[in-house]
N, C-alpha and C. Protein backbone atom coordinates (compact mmCIF):
# COMPACT_ATOMS: atom_id res chain seq x y z
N UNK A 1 20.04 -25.98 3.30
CA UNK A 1 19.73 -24.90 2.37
C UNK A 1 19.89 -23.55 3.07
N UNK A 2 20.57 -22.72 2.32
CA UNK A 2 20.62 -21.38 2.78
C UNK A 2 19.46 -20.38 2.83
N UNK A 3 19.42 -19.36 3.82
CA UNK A 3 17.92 -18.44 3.67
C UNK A 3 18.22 -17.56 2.96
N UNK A 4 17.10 -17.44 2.47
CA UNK A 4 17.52 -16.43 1.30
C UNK A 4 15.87 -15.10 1.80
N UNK A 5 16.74 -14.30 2.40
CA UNK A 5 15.98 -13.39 3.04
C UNK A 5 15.59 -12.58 1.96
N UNK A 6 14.28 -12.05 2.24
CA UNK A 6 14.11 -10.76 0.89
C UNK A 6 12.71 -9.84 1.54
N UNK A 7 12.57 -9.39 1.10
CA UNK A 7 11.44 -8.00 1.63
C UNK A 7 10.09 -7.93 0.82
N UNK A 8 9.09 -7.82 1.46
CA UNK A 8 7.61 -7.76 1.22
C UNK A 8 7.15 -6.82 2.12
N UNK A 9 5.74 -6.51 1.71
CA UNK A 9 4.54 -5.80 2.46
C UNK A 9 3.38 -5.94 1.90
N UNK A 10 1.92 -5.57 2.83
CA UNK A 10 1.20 -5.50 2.48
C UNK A 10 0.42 -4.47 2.62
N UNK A 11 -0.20 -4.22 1.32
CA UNK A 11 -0.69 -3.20 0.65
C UNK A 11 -2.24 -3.91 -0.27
N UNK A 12 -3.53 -2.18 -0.04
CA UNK A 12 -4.41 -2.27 -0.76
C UNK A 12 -4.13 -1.71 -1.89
N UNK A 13 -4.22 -3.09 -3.27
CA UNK A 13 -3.84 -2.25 -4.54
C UNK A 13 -5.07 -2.07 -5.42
N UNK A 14 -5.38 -0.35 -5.41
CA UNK A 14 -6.69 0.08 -6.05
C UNK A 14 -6.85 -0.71 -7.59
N UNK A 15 -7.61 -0.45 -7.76
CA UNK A 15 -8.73 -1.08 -8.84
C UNK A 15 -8.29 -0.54 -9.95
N UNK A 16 -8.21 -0.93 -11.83
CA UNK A 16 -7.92 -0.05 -12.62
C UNK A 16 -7.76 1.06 -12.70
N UNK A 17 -8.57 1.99 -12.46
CA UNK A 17 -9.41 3.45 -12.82
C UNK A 17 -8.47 3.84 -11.85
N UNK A 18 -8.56 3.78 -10.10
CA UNK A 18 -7.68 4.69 -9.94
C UNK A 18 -6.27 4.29 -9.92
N UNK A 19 -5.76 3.36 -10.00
CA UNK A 19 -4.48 3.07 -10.43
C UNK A 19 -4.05 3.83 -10.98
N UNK A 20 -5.44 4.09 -12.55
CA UNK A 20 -4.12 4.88 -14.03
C UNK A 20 -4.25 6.20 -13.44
N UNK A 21 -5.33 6.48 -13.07
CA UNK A 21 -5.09 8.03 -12.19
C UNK A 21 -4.03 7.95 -11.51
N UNK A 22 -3.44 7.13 -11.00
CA UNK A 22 -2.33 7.96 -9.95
C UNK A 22 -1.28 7.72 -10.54
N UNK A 23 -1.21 6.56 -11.27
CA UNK A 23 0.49 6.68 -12.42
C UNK A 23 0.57 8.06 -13.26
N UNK A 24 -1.02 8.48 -13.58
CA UNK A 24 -0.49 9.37 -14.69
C UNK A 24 -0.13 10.52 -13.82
N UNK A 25 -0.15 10.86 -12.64
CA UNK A 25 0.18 11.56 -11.92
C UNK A 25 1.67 11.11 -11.56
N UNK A 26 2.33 10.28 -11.12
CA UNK A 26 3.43 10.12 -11.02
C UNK A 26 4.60 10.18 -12.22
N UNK A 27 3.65 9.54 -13.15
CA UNK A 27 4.61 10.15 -14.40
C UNK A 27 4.72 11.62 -14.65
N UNK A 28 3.38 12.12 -14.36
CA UNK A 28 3.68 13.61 -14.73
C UNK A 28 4.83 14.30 -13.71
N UNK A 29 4.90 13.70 -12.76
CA UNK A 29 5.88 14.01 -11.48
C UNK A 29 6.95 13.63 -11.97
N UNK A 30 7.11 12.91 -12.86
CA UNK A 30 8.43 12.55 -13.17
C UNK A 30 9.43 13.02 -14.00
N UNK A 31 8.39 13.53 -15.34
CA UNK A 31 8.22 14.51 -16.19
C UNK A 31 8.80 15.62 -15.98
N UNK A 32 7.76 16.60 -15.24
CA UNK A 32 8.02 17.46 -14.79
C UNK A 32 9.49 17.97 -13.45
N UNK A 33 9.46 17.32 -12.88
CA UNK A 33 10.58 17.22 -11.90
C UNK A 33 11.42 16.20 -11.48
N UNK A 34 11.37 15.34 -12.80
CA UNK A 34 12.58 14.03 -12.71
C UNK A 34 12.49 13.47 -11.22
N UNK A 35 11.61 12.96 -10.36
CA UNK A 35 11.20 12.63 -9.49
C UNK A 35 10.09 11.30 -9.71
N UNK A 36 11.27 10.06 -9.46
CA UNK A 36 10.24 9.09 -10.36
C UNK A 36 10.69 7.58 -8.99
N UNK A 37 11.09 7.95 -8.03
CA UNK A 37 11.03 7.04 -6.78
C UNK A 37 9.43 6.43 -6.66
N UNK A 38 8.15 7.23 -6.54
CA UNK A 38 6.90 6.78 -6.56
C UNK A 38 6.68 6.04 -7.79
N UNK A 39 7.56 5.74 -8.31
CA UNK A 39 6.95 4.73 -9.94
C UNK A 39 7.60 3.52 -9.59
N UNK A 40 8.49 3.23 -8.51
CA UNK A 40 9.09 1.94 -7.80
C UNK A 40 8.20 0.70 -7.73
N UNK A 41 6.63 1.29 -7.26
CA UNK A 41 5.82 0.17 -6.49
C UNK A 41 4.80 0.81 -7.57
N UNK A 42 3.69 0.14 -7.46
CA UNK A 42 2.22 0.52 -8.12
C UNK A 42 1.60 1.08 -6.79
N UNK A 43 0.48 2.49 -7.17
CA UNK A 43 -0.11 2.92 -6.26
C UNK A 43 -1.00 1.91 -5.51
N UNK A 44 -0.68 2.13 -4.35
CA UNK A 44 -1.04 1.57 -2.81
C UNK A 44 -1.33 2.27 -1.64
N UNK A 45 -2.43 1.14 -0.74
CA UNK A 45 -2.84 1.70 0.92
C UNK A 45 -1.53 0.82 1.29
N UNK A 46 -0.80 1.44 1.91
CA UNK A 46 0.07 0.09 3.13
C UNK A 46 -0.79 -0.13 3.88
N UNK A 47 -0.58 -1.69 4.22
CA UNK A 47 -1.19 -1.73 5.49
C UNK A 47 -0.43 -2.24 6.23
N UNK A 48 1.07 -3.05 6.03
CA UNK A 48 2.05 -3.32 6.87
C UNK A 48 3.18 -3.37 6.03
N UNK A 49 4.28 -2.13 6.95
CA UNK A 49 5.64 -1.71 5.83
C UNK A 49 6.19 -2.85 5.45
N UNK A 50 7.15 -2.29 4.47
CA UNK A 50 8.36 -3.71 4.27
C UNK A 50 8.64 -4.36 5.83
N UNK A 51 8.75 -5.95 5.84
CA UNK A 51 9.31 -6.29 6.03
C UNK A 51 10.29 -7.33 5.86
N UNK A 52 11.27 -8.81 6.34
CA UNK A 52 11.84 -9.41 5.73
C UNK A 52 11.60 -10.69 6.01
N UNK A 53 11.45 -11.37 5.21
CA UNK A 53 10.97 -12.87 5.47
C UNK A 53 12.12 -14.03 4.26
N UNK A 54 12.08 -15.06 4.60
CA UNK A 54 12.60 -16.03 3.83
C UNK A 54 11.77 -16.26 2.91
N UNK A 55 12.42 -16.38 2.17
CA UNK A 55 12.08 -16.55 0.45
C UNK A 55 11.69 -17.96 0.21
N UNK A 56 12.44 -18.97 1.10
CA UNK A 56 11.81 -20.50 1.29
C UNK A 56 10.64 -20.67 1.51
N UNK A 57 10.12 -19.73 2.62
CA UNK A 57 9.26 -20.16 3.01
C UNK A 57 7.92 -19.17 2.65
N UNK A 58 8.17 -19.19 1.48
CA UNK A 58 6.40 -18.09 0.63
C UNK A 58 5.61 -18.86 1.01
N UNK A 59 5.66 -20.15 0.60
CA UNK A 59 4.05 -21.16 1.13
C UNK A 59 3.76 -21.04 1.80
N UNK A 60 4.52 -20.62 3.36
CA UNK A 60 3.99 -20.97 4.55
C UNK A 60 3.03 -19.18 4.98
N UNK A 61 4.07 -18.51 4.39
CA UNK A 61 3.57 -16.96 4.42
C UNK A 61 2.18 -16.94 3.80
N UNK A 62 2.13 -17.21 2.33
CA UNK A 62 0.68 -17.72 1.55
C UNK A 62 -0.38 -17.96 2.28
N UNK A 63 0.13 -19.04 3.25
CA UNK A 63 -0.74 -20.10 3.66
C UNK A 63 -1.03 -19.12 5.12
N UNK A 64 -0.50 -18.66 5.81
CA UNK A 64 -1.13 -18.00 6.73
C UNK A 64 -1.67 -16.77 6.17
N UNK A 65 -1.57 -15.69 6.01
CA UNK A 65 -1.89 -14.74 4.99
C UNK A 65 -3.32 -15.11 4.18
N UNK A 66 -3.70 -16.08 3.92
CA UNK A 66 -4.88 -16.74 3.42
C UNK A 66 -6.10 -17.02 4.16
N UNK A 67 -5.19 -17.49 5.81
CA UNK A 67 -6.23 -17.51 6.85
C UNK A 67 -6.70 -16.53 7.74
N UNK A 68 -5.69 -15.62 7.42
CA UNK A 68 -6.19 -14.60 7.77
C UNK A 68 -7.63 -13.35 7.33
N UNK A 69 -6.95 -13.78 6.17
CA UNK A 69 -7.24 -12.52 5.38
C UNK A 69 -9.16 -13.48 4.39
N UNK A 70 -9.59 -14.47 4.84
CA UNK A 70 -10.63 -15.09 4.53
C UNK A 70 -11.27 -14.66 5.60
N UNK A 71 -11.12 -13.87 6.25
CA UNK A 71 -12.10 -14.52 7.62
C UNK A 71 -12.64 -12.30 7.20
N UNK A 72 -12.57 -11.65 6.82
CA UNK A 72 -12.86 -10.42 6.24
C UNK A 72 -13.67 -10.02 5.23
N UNK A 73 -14.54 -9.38 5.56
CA UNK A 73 -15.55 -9.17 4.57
C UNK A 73 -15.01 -8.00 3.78
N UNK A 74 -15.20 -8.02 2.48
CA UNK A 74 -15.13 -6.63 1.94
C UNK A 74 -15.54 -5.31 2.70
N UNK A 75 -14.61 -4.01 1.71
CA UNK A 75 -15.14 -2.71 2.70
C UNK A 75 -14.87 -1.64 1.62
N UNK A 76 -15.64 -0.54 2.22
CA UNK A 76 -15.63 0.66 1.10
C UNK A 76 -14.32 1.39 1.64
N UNK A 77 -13.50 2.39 0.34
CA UNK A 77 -12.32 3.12 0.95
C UNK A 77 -12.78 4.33 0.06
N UNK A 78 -12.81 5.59 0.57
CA UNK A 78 -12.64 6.47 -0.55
C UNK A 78 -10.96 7.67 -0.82
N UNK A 79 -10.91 7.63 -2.03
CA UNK A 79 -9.91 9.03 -2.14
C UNK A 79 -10.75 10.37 -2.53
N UNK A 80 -9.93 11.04 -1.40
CA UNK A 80 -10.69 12.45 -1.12
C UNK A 80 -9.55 13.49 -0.99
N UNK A 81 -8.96 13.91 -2.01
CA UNK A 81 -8.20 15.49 -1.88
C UNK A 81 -6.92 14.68 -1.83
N UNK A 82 -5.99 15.29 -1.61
CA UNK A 82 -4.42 15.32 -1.07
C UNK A 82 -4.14 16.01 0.10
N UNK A 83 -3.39 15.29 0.71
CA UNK A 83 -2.25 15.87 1.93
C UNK A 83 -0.79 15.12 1.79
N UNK A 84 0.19 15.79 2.95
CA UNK A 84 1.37 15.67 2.90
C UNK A 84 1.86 15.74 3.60
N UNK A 85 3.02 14.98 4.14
CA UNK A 85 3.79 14.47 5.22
C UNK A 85 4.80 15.56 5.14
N UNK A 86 4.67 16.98 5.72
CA UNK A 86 5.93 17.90 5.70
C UNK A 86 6.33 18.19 4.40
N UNK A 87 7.39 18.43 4.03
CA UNK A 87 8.28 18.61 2.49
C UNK A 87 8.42 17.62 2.19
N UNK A 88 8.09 16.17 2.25
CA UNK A 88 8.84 15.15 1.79
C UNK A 88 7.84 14.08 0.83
N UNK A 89 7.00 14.39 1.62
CA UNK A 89 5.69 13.33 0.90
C UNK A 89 4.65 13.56 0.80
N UNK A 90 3.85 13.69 -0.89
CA UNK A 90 2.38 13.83 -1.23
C UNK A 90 1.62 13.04 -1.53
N UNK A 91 0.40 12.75 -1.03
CA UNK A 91 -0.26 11.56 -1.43
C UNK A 91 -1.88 11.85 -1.73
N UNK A 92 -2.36 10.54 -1.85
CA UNK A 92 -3.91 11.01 -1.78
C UNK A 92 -4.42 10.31 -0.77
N UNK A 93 -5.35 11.52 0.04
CA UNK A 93 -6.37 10.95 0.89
C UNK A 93 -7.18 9.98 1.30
N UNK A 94 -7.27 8.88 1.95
CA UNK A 94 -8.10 8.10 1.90
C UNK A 94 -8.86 7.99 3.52
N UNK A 95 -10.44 8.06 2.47
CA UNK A 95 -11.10 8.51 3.82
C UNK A 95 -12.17 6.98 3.86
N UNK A 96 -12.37 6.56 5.14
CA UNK A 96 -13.11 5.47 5.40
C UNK A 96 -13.88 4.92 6.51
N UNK A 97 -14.86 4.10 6.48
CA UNK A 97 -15.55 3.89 7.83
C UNK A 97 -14.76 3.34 8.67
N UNK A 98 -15.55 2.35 9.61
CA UNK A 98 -14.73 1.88 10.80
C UNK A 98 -13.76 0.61 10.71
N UNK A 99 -14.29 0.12 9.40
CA UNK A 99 -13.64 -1.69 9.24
C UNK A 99 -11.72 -1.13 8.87
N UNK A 100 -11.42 0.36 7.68
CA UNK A 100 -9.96 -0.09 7.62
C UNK A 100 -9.41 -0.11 9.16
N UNK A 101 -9.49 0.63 10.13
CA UNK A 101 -8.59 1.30 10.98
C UNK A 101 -8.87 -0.10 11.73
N UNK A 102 -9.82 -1.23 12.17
CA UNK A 102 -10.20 -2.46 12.59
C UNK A 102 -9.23 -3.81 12.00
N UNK A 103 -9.35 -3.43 10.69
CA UNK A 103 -8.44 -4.47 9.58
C UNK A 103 -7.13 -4.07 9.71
N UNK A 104 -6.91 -3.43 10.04
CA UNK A 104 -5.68 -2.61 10.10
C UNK A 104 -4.71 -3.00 11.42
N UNK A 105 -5.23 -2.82 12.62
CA UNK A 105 -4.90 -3.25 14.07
C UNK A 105 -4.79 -4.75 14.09
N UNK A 106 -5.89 -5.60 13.72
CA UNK A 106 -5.82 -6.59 13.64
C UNK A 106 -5.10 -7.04 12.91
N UNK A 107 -4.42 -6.81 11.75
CA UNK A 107 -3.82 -7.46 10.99
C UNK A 107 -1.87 -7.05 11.53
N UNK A 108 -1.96 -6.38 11.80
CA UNK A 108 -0.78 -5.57 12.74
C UNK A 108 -0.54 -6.94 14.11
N UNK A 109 -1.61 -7.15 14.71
CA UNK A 109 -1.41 -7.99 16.09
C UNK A 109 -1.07 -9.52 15.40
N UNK A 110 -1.70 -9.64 14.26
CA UNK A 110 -1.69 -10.97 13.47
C UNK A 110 -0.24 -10.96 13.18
N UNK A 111 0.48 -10.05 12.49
CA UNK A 111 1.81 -10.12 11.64
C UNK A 111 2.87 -10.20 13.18
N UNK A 112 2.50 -9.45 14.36
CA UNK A 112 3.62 -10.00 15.35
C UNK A 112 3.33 -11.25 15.86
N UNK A 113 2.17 -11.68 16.11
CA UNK A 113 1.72 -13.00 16.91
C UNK A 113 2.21 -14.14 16.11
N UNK A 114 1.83 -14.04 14.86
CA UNK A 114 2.08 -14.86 14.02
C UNK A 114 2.84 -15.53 12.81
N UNK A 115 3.69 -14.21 12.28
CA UNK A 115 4.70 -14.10 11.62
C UNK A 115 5.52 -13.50 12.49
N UNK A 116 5.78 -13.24 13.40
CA UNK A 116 7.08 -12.93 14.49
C UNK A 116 7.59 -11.75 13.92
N UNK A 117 6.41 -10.55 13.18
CA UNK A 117 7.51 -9.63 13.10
C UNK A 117 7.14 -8.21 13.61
N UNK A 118 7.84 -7.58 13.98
CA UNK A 118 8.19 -6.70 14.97
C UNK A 118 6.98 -5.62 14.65
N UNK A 119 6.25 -4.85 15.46
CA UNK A 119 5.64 -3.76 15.59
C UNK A 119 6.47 -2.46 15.09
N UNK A 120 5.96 -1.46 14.17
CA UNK A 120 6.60 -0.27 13.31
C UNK A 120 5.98 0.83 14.30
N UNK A 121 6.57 1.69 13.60
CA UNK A 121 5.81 3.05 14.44
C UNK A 121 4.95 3.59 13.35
N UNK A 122 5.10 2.81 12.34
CA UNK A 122 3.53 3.31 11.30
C UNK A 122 2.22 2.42 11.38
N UNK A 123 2.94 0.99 12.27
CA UNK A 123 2.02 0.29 12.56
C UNK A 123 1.00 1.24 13.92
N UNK A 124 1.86 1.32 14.53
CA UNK A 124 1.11 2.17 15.94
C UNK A 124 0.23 3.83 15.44
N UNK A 125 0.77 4.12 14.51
CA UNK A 125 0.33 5.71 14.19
C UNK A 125 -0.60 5.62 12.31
N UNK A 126 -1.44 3.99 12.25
CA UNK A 126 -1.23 4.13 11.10
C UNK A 126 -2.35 5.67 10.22
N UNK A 127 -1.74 5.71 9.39
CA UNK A 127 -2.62 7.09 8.68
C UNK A 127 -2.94 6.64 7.22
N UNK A 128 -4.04 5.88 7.37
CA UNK A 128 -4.20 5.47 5.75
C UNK A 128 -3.93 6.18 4.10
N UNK A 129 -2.68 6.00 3.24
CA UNK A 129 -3.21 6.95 2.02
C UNK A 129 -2.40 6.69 0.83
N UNK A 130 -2.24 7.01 -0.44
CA UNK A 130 -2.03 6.42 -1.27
C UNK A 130 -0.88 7.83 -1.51
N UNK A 131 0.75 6.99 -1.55
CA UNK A 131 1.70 7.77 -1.66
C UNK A 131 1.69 8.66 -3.75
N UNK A 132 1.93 9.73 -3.94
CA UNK A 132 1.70 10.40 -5.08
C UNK A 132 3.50 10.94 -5.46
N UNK A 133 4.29 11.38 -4.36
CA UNK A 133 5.54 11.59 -4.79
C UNK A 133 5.93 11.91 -3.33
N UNK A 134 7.27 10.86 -3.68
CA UNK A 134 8.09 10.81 -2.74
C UNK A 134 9.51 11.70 -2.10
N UNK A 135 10.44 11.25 -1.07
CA UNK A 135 10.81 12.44 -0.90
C UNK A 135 12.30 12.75 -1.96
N UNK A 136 12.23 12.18 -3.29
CA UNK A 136 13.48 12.08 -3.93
C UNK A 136 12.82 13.64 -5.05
N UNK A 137 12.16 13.99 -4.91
CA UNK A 137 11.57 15.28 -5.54
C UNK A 137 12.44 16.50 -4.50
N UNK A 138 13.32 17.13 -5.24
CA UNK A 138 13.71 18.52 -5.08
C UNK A 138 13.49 19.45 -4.34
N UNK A 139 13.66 19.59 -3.43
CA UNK A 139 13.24 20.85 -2.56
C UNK A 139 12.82 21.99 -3.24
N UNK A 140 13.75 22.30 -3.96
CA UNK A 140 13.17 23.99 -5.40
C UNK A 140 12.00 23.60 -5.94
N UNK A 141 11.60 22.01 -6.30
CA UNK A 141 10.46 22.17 -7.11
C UNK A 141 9.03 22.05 -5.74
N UNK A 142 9.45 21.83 -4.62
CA UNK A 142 8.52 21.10 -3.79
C UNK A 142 6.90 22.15 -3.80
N UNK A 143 7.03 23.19 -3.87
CA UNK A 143 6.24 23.91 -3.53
C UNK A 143 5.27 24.35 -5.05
N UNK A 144 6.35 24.26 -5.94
CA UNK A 144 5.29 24.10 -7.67
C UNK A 144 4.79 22.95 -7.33
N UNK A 145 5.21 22.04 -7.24
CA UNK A 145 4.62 20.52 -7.29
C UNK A 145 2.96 20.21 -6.73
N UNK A 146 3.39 20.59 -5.15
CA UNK A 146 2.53 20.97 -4.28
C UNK A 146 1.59 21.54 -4.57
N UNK A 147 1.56 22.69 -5.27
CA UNK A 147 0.18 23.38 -5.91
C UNK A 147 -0.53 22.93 -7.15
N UNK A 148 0.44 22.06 -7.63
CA UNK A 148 0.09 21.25 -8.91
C UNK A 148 -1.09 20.48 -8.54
N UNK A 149 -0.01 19.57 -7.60
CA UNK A 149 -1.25 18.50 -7.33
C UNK A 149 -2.22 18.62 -6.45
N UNK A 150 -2.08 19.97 -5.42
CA UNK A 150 -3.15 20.31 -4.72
C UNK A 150 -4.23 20.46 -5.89
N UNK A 151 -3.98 21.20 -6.68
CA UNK A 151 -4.79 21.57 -7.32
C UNK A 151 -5.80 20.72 -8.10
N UNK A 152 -4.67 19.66 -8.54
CA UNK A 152 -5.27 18.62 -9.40
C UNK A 152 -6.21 17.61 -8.78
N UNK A 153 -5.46 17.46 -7.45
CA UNK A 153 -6.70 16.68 -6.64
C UNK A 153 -6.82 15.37 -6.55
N UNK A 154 -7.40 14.50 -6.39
CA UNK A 154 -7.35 13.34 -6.64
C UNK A 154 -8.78 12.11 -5.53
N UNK A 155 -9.63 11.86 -6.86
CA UNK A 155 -10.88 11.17 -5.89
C UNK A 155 -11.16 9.45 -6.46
N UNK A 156 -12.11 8.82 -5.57
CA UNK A 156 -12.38 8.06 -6.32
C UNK A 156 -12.89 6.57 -5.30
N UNK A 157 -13.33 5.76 -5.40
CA UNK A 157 -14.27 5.21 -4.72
C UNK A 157 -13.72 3.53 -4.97
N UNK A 158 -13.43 2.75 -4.11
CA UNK A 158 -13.42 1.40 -4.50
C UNK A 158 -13.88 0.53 -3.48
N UNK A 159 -14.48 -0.68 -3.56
CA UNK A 159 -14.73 -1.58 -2.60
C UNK A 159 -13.18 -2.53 -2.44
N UNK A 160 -12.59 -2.88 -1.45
CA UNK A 160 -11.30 -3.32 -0.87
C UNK A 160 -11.82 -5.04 -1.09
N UNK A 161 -11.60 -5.69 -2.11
CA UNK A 161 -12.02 -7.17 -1.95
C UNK A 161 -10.68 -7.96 -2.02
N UNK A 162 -9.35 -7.63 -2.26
CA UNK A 162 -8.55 -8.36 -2.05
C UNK A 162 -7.13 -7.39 -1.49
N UNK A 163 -6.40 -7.87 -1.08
CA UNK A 163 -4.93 -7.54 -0.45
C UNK A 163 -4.21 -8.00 -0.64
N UNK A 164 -3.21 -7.00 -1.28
CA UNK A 164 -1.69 -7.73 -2.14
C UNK A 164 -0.65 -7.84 -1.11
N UNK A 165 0.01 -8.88 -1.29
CA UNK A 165 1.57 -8.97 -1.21
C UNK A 165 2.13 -8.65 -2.25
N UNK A 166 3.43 -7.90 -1.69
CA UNK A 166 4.33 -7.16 -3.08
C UNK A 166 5.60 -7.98 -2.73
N UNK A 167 6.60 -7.70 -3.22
CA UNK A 167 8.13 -8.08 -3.27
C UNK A 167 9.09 -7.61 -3.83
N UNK A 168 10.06 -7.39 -3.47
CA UNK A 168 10.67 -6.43 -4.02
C UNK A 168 11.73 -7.56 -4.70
N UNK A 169 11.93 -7.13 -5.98
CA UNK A 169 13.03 -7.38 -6.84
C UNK A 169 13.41 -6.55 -7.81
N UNK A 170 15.25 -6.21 -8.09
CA UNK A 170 15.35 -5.23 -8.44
C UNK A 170 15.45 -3.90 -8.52
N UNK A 171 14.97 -3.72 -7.10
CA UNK A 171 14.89 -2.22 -6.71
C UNK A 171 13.16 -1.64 -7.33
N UNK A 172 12.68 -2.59 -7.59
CA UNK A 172 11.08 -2.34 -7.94
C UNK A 172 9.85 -3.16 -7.09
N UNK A 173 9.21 -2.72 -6.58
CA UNK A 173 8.19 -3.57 -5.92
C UNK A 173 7.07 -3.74 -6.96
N UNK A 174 6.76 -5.10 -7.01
CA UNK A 174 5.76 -5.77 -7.90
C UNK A 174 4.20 -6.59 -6.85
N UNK A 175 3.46 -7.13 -6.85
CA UNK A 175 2.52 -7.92 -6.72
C UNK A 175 3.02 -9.24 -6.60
N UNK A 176 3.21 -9.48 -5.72
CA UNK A 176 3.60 -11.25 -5.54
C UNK A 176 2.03 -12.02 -5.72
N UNK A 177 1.19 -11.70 -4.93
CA UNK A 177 0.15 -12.60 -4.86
C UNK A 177 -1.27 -11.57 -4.09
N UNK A 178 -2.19 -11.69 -4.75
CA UNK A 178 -3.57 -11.23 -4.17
C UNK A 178 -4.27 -12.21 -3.22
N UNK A 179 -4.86 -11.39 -1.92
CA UNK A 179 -5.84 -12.29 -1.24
C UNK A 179 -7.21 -11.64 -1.16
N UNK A 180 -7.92 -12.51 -1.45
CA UNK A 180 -9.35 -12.49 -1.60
C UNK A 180 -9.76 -12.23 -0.16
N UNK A 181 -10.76 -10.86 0.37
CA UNK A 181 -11.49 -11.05 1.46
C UNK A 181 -12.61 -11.53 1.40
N UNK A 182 -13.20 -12.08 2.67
CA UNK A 182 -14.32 -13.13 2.48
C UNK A 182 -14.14 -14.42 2.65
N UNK A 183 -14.92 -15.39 3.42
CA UNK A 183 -14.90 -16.41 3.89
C UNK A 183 -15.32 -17.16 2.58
N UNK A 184 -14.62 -18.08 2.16
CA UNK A 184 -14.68 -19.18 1.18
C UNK A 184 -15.96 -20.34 2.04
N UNK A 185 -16.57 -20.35 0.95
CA UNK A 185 -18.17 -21.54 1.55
C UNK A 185 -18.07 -22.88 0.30
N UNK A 186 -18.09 -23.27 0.52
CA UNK A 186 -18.16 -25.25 -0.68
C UNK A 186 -19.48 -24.42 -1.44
N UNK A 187 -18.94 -25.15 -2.82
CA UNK A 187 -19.97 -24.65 -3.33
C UNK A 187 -20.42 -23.44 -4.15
N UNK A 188 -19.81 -22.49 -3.20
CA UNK A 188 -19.86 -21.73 -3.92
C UNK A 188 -19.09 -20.86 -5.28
């Protein structure tokens, strides 16, 4: 059988409420400045970029990804304001105690040790935050935009109880599969 390579990551995908908050912000971005690259994926924390794995082997990805990610207790994340990566990228803030930047490293040493895949330089520098518009937005409009959504802001509070895998098909990233944090007990 042939491999049939394809691309994933993992990402915290917020809770209803702020979800539609940040689509309706990206639509309005889209709207307004035909800048609609951030409507690709559903708003997300990365916590490890794309990378490429065989498509054969999802079970086995599943199946580690499961053992990992059980052994984690839930954690609080908050969105607090906006910032931005230079001219290119606006997002919202996410501010948090000590467990993301912990879950974060660890799960980084897990994905090379254990899925064999390579260390990023966003893995090493990560900066937690939920992308709002990307860099396919206009240079002429960058600076309306910018005050738009400075202005507009963006908050909001969730407890982190599961972690998506996405996948890309299509040129759209979707939700392949959620993992539950927290140690599974019989019984319960």
């Amino acid at each position: 059988m042939a491999k049939s390579m394809q691309k994933y990551f993992l990402a915290i995908v917020p809770d209803a409420g702020i979800q539609e908050d940040a689509i309706l912000i990206k639509e309005k971005v889209k709207e307004m400045y035909n800048a609609k690259h951030a409507l690709k994926s559903p708003p997300h924390v990365t916590l490890k970029m794309p990378f490429v794995w065989n498509e054969r082997k999802e079970e086995k990805l599943d199946t580690l990804l499961s053992s990992f990610f059980e052994r984690y207790e839930p954690f609080l994340i908050t969105f607090k304001g906006i910032g931005r990566f230079g001219r290119r990228i606006m997002y919202a803030r996410v501010s948090h105690g000590p467990e993301l930047p912990v879950f974060q490293e660890e799960l980084k040493l897990f994905c090379k040790r254990e899925l064999k895949l390579n260390e990023e330089l966003s893995d090493r520098a990560f900066t937690p935050h939920m992308t709002l518009v990307y860099s396919d937005l206009k240079n002429r409009f960058f600076d309306e935009c910018w005050g738009w959504i400075k202005e507009k802001g963006f908050y909001g509070e969730m407890e982190v109880v599961k972690v998506a895998l996405l996948k890309k098909k299509d040129y759209r990233w979707t939700v392949l599969k959620e993992f539950e944090l927290g140690c599974k007990v019989e019984g319960k």
